[in-house]
Protein backbone atom coordinates (compact mmCIF):
# COMPACT_ATOMS: atom_id res chain seq x y z
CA UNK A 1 11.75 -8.11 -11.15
CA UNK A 2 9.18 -10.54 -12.94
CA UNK A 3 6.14 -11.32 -12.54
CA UNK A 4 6.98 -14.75 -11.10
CA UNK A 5 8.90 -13.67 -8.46
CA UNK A 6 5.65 -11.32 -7.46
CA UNK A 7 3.82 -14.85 -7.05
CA UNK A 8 3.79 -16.97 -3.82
CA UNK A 9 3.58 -19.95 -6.51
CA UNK A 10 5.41 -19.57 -9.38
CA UNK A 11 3.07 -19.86 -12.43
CA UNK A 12 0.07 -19.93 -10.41
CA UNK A 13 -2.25 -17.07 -10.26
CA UNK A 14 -4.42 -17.11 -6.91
CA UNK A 15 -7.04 -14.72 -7.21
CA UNK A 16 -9.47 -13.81 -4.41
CA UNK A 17 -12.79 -13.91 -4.99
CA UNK A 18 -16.17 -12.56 -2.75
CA UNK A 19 -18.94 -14.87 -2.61
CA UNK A 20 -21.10 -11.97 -1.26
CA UNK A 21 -21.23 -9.73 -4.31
CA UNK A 22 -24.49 -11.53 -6.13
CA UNK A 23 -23.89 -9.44 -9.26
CA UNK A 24 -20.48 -10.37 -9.60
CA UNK A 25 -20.41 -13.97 -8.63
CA UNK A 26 -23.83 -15.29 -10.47
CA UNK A 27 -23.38 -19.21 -10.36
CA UNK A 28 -21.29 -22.32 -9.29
CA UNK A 29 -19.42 -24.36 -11.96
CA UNK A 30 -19.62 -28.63 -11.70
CA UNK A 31 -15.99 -28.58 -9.74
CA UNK A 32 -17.47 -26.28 -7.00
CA UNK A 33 -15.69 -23.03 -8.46
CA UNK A 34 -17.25 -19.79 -8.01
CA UNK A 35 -18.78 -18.52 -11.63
CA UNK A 36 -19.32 -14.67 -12.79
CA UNK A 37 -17.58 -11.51 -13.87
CA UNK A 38 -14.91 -11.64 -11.58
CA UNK A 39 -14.03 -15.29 -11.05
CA UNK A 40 -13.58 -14.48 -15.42
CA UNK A 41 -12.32 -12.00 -14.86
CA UNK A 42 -9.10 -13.37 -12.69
CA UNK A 43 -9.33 -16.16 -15.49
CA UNK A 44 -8.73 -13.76 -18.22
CA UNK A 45 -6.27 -12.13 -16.52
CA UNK A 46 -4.19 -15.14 -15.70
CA UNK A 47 -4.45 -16.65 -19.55
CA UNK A 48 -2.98 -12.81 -20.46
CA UNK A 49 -0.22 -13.02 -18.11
CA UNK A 50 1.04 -16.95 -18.94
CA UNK A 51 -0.37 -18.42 -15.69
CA UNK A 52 -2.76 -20.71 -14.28
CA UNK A 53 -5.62 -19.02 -12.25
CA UNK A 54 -6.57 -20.18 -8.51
CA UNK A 55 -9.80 -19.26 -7.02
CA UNK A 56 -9.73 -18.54 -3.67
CA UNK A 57 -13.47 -17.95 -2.57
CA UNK A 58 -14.69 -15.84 0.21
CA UNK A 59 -18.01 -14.93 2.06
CA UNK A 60 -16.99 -11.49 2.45
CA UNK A 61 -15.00 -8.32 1.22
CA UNK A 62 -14.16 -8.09 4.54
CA UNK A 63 -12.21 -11.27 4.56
CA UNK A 64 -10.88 -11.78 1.38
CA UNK A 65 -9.03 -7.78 2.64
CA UNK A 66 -8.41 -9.82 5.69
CA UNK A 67 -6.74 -12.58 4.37
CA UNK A 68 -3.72 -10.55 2.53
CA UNK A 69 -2.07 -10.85 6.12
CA UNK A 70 -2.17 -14.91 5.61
CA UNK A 71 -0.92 -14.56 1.59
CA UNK A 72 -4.44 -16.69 0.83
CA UNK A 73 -4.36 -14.25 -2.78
CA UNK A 74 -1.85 -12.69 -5.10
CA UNK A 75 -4.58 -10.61 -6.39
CA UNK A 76 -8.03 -9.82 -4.65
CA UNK A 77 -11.05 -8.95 -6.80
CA UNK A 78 -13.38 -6.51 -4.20
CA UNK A 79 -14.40 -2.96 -4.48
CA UNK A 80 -11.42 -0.14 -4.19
CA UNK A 81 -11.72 1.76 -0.62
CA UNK A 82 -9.61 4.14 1.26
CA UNK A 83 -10.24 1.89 4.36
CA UNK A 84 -8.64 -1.17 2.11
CA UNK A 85 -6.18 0.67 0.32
CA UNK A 86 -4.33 1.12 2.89
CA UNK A 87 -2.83 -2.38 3.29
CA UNK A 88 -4.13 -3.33 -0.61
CA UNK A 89 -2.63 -1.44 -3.53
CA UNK A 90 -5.98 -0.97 -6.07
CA UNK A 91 -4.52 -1.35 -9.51
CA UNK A 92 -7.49 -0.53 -11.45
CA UNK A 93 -11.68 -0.43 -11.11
CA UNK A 94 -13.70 -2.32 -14.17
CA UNK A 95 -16.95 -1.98 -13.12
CA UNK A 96 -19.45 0.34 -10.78
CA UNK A 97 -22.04 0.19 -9.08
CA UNK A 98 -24.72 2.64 -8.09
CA UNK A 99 -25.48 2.52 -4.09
CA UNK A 100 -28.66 4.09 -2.47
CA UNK A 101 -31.22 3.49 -0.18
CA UNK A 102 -34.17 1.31 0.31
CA UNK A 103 -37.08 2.80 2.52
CA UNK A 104 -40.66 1.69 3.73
CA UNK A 105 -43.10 3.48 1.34
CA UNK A 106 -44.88 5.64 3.80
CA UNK A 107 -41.43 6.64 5.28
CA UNK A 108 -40.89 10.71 5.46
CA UNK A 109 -37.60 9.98 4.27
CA UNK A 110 -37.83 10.98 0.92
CA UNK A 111 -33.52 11.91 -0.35
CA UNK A 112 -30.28 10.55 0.26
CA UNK A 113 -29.76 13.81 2.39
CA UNK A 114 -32.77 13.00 4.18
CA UNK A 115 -31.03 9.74 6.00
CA UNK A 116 -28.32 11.40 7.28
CA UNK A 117 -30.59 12.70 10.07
CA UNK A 118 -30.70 11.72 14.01
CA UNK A 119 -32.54 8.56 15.11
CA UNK A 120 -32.54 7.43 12.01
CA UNK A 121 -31.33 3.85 11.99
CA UNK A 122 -29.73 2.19 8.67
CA UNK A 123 -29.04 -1.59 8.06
CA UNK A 124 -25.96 -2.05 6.52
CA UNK A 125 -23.93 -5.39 5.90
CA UNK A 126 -20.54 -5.33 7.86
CA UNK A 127 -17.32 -4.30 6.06
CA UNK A 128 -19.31 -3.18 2.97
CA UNK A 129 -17.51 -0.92 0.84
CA UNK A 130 -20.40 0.84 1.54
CA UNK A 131 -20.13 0.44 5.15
CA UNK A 132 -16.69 1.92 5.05
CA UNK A 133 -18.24 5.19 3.22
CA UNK A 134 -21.06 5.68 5.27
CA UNK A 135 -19.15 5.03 8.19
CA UNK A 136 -16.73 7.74 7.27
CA UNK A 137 -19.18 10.17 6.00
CA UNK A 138 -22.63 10.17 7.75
CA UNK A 139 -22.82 12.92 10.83
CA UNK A 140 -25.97 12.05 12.36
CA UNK A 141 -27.61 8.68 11.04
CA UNK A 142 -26.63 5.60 13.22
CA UNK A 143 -25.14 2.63 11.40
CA UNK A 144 -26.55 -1.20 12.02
CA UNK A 145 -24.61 -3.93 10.87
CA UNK A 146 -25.62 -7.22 10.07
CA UNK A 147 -23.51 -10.18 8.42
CA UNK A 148 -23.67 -9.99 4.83
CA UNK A 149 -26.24 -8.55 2.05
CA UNK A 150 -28.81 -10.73 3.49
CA UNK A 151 -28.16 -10.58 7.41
CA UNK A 152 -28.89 -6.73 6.81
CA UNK A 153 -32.16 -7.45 4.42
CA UNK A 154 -33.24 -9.50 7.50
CA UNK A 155 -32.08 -6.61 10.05
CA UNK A 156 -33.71 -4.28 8.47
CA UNK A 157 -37.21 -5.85 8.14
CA UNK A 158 -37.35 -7.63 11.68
CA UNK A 159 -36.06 -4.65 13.20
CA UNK A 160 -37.94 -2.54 11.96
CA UNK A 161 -35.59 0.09 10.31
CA UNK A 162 -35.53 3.29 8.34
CA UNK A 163 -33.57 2.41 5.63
CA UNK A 164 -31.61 -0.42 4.07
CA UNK A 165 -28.22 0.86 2.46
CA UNK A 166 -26.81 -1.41 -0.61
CA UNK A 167 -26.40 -1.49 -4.13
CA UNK A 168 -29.60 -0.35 -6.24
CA UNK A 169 -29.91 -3.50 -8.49
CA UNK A 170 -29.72 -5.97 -5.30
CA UNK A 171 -32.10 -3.22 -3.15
CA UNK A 172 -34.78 -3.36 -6.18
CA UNK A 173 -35.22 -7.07 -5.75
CA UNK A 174 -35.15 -6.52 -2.13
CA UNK A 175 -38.05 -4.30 -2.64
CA UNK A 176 -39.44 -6.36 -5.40
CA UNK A 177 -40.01 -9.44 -2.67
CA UNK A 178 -40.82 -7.45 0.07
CA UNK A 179 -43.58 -4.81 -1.37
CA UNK A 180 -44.31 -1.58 0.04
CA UNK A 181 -40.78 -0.24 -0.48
CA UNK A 182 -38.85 2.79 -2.28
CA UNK A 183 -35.87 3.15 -3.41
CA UNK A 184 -34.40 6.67 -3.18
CA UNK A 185 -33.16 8.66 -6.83
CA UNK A 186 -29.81 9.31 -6.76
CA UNK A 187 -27.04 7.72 -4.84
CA UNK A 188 -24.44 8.11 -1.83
CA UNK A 189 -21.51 6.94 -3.75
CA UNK A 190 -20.55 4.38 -6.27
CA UNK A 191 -18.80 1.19 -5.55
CA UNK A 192 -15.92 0.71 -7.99
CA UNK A 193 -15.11 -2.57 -8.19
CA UNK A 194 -11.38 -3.56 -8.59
CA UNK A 195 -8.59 -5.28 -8.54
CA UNK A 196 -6.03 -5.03 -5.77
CA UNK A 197 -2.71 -6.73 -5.01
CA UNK A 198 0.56 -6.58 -2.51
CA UNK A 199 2.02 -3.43 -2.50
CA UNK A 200 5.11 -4.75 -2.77
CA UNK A 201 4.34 -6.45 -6.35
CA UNK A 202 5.13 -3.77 -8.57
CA UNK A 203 5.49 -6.10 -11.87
CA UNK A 204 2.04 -7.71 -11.06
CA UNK A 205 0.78 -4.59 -10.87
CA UNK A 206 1.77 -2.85 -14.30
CA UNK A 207 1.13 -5.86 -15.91
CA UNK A 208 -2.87 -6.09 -14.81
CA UNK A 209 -2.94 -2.21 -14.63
CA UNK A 210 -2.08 -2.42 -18.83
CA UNK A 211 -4.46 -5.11 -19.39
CA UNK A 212 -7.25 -3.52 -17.37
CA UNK A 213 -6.92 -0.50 -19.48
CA UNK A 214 -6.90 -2.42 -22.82
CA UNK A 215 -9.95 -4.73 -21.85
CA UNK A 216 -11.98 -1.70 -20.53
CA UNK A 217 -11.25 0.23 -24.11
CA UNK A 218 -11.92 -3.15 -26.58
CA UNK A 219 -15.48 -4.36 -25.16
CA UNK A 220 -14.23 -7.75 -23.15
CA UNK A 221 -15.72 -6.02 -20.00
CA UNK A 222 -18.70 -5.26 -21.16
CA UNK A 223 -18.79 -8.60 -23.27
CA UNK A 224 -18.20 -9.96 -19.60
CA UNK A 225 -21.49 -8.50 -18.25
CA UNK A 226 -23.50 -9.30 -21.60
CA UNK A 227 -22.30 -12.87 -20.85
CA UNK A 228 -23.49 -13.39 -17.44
CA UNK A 229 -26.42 -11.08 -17.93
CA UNK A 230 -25.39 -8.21 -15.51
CA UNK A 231 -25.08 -5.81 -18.16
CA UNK A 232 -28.14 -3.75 -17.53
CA UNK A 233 -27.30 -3.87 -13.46
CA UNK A 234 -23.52 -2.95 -13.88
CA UNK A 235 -21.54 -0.10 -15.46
CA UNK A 236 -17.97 -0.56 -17.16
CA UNK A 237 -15.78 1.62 -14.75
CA UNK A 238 -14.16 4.65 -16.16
CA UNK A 239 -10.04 5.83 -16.12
């Protein structure tokens, strides 16, 4: 098996890319492509493996998992989650990201365990990778969901809500426009983002799994965020 024959287009390297992650996808080039680590990412990639790279944007995680059942990606740049792993095979996280809790400032809620409590309501954008978590591990706490990072921002301030689950660099310029809010130490879990592809695409795989590992190990990751400014907001993922 080659590569190629792992490919819906030969030669062509169609990479899936979510809109939603701000940290990830910073800026739009002239022709209308998504810019960032991970649209770079799939570029570098694609120049390593001999093929032309594809962008195929998406508003959500949620859909760009969705869309392996159309073959709209050969590989899909998201965050790696049991949920999602079970139809995409997760070759390899680069980066991670710290998620926690926002909070009004006079709330009583004052630790991560604290939110896990009954009537407590959380705003959380739909099909998060942090949605799946919480979903899977909170016993009391009652989930809200809300279309994307700011459908839940807007949930959780109009409804008037006890806490606003996300990623701590996005939730401390949520809290930076709002005023009046905390974010809680610590965190719930940490998003690894990643690069998944068909199971069935066992060359692919090796192939990005080896140059994942190298480009982790020589600094073009961490070049990556330095580039696009993200370095102080993002973490290069460990083995």
């Amino acid at each position: 098996m080659t590569i190629d024959t792992d490919l819906s287009r030969p030669g062509v390297l169609r990479a899936g890319i979510n809109l939603g992650n701000i940290l990830l996808v910073t800026g739009t080039a002239a022709d209308g492509d998504p810019e960032g680590v991970a649209p770079s990412l799939a570029g570098r990639i694609a120049d390593h493996l001999g093929l032309t790279v594809e962008l195929v944007p998406f508003a959500s995680p949620g859909e760009v998992a969705d869309a392996l059942a159309d073959d709209a990606w050969d590989i899909a740049l998201i965050a790696e989650e049991p949920e999602r792993a079970k139809t995409i095979a997760f070759v390899d996280a680069y980066v991670e990201i710290e998620a926690t809790y926002m909070v009004p400032e006079a709330s009583p809620l004052k630790t991560i365990a604290d939110v896990d409590a009954a009537g407590v309501r959380i705003a959380v954008s739909d099909r998060s990778a942090y949605d799946l978590y919480l979903s899977r591990t909170l016993q009391k706490a009652e989930l809200v969901r809300a279309k994307g990072l700011q459908g839940a921002l807007d949930l959780y301030v109009t409804e008037k809500l006890d806490a606003l689950a996300g990623l701590r660099p996005a939730l401390k310029e949520n809290a930076a426009d709002l005023g009046g809010q905390r974010i809680l130490d610590g965190r719930y879990t940490a998003v690894r983002q990643a690069v998944g592809t068909k199971p069935k695409n066992a060359a692919l795989q090796a192939a990005i799994a080896a140059y994942l590992k190298t480009a982790k190990a020589d600094g073009t990751i961490a070049g990556l965020l330095e580039t696009f400014g993200v370095q102080e907001k993002l973490s290069v993922a460990g083995d």
